[in-house]
N, C-alpha and C. Protein backbone atom coordinates (compact mmCIF):
# COMPACT_ATOMS: atom_id res chain seq x y z
N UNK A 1 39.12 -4.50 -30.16
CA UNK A 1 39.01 -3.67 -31.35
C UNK A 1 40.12 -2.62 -31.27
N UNK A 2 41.30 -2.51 -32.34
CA UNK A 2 42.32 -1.33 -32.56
C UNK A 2 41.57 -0.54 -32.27
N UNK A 3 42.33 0.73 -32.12
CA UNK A 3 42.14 2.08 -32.51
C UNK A 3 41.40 2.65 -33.67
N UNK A 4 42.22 2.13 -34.45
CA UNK A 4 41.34 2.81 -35.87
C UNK A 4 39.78 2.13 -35.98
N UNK A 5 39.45 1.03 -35.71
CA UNK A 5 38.29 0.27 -35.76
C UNK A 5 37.68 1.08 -34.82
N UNK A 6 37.87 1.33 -33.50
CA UNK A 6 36.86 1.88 -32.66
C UNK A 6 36.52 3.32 -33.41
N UNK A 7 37.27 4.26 -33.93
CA UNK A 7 37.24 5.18 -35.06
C UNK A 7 36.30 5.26 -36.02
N UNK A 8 36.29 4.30 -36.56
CA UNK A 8 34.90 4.04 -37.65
C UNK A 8 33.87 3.86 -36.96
N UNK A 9 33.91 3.40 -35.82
CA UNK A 9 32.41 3.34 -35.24
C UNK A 9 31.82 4.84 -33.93
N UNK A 10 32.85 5.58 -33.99
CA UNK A 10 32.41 6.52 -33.25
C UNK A 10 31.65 7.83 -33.26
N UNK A 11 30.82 7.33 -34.68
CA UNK A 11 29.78 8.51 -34.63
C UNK A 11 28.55 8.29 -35.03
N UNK A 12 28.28 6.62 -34.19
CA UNK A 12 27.13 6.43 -34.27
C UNK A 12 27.39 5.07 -33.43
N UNK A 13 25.86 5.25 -32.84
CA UNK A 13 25.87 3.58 -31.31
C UNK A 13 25.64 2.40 -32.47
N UNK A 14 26.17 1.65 -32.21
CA UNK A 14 26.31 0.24 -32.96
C UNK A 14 25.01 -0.44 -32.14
N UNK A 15 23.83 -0.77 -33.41
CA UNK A 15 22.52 -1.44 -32.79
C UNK A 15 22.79 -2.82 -31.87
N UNK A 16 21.52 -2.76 -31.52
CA UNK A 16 21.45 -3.66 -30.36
C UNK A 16 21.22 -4.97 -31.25
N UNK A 17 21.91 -6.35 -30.79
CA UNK A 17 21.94 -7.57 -31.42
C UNK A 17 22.86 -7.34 -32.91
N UNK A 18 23.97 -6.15 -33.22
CA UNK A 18 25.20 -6.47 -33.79
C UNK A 18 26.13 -7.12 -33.05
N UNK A 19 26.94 -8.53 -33.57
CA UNK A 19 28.08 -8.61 -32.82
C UNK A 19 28.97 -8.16 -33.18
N UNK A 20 29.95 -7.90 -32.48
CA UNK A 20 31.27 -7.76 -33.30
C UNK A 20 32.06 -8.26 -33.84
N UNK A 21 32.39 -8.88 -35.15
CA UNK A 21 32.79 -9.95 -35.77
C UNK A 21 34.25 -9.57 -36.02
N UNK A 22 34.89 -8.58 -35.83
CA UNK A 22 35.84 -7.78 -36.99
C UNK A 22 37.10 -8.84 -36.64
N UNK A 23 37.86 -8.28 -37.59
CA UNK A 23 39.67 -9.08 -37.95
C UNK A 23 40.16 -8.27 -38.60
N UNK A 24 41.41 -8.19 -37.23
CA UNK A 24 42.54 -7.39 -37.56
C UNK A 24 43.11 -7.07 -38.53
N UNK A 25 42.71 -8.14 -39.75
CA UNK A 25 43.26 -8.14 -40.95
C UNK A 25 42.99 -7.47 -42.30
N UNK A 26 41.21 -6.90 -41.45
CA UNK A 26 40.57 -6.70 -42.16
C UNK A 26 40.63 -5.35 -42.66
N UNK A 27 40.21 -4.16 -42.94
CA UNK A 27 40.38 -3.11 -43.62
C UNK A 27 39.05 -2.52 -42.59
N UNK A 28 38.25 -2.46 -42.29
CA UNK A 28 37.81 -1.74 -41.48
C UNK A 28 36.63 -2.92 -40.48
N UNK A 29 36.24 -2.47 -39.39
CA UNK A 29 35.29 -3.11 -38.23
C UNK A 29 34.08 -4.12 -39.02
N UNK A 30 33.63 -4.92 -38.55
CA UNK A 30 32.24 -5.16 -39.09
C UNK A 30 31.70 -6.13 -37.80
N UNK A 31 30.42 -6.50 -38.70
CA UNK A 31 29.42 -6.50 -37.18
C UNK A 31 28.09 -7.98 -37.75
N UNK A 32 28.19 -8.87 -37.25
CA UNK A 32 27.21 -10.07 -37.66
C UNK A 32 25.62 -9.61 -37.32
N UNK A 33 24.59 -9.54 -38.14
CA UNK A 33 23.24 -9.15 -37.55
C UNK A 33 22.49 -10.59 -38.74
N UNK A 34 21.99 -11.55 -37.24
CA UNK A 34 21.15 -12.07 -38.32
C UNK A 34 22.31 -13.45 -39.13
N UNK A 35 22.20 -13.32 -40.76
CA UNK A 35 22.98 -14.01 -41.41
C UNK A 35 23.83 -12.72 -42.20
N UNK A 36 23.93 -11.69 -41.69
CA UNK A 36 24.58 -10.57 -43.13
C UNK A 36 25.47 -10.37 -41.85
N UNK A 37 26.80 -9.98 -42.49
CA UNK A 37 27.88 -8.96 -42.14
C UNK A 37 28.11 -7.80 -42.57
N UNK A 38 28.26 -6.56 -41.82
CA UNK A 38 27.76 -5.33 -41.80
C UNK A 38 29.25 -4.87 -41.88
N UNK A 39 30.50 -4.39 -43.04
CA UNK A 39 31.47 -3.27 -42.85
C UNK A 39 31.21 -2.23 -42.63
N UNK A 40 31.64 -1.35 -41.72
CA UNK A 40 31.83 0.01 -41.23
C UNK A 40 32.98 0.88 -41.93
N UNK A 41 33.10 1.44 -43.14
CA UNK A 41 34.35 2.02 -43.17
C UNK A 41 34.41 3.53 -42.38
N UNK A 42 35.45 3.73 -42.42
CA UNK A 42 35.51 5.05 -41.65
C UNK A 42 34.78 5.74 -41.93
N UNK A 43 34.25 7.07 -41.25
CA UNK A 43 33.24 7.99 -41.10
C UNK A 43 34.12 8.89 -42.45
N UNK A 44 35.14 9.25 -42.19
CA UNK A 44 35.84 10.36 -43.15
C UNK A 44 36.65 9.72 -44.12
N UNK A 45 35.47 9.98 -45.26
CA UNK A 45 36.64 9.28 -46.54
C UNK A 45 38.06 8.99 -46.86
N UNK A 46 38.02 10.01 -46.61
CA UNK A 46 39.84 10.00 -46.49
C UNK A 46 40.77 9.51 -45.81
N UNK A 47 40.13 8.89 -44.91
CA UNK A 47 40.64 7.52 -43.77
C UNK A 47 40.41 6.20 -44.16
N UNK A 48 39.66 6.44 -45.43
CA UNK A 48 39.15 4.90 -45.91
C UNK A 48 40.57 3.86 -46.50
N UNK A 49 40.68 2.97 -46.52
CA UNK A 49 41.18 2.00 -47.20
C UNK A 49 41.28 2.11 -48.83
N UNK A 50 40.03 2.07 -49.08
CA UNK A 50 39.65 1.83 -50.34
C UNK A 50 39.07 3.68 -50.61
N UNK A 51 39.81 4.45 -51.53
CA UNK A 51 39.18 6.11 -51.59
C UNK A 51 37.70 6.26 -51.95
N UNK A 52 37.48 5.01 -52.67
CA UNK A 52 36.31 5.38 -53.63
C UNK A 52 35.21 4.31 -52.39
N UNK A 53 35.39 4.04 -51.94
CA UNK A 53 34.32 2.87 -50.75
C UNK A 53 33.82 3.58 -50.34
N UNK A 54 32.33 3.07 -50.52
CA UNK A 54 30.77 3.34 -49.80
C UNK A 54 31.08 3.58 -48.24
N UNK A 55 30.41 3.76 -47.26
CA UNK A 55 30.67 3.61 -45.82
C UNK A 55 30.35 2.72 -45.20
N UNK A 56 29.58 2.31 -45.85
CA UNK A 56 28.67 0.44 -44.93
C UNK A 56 28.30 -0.50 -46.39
N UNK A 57 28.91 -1.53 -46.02
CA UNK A 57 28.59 -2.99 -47.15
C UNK A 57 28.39 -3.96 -46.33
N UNK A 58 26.87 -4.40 -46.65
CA UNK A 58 26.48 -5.43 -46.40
C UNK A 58 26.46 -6.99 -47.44
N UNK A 59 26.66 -7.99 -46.55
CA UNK A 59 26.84 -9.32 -47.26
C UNK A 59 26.70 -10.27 -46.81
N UNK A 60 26.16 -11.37 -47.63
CA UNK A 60 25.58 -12.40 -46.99
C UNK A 60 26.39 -13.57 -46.43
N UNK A 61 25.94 -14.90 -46.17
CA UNK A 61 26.44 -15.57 -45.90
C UNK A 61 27.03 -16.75 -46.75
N UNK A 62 26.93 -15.93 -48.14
CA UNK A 62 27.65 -16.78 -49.14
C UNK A 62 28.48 -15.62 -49.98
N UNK A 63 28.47 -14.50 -49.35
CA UNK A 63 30.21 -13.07 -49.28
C UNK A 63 28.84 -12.42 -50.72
N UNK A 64 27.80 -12.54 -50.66
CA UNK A 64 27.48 -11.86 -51.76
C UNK A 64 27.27 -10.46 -51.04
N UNK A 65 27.76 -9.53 -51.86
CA UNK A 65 27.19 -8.00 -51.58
C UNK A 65 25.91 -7.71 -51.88
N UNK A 66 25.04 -7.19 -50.55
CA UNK A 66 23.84 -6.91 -51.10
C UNK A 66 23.36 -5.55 -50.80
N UNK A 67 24.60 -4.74 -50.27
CA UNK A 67 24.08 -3.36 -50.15
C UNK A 67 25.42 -2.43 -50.18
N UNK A 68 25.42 -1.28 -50.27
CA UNK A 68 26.83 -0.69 -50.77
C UNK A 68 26.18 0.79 -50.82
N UNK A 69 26.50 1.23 -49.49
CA UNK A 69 25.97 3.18 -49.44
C UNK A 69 26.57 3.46 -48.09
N UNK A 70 26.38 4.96 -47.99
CA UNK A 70 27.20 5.81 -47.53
C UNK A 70 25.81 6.25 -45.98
N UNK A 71 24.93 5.77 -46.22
CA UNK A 71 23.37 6.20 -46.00
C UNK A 71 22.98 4.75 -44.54
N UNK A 72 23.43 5.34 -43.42
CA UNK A 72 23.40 4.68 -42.51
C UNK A 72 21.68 4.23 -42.04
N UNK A 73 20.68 5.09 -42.65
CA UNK A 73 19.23 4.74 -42.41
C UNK A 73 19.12 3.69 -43.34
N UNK A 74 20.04 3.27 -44.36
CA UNK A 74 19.39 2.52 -45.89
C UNK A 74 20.18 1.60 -45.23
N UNK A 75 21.11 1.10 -44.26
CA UNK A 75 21.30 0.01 -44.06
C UNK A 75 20.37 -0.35 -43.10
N UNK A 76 19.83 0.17 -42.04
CA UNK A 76 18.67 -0.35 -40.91
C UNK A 76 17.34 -0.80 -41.65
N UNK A 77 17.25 -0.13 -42.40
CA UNK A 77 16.25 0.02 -43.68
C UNK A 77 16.04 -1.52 -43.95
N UNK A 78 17.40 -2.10 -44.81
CA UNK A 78 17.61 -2.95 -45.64
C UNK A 78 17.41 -3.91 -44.39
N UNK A 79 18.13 -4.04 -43.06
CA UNK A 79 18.14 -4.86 -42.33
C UNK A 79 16.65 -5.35 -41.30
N UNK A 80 15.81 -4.64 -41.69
CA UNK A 80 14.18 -5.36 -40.78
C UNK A 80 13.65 -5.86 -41.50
């Protein structure tokens, strides 16, 4: 994992049974739980890729988005 990827994930422990799926290519870290893939964008907006991007998007295993917030409990939430 770059630099900047370990960045997005450093202000909070990445749960137990995420893998780490990410690509270099990608715009920020993400993490396989289950059948969903979990993006991490950076903690500080203004490091984001995208200005206007949520902080965590979740998606399935057919790329559908099924969650899109800034609200790190609403993804654990969404995920049990």
């Amino acid at each position: 994992m770059d630099e900047y990827f370990k960045e997005c994930v450093k202000d909070f422990k990445v749960p137990k049974g995420w893998e780490n799926c990410s690509y270099h290519h990608d715009a920020c870290p993400s993490f396989m739980y289950k059948n969903y893939q979990i993006f991490v964008n950076h903690y500080n907006p203004k490091k984001r890729e995208c200005k206007n991007a949520k902080r965590f998007c979740i998606f399935n295993d057919d790329y559908e988005e099924l969650l899109y917030t800034d609200n790190f409990n609403e993804v654990l939430s969404f995920l049990k």
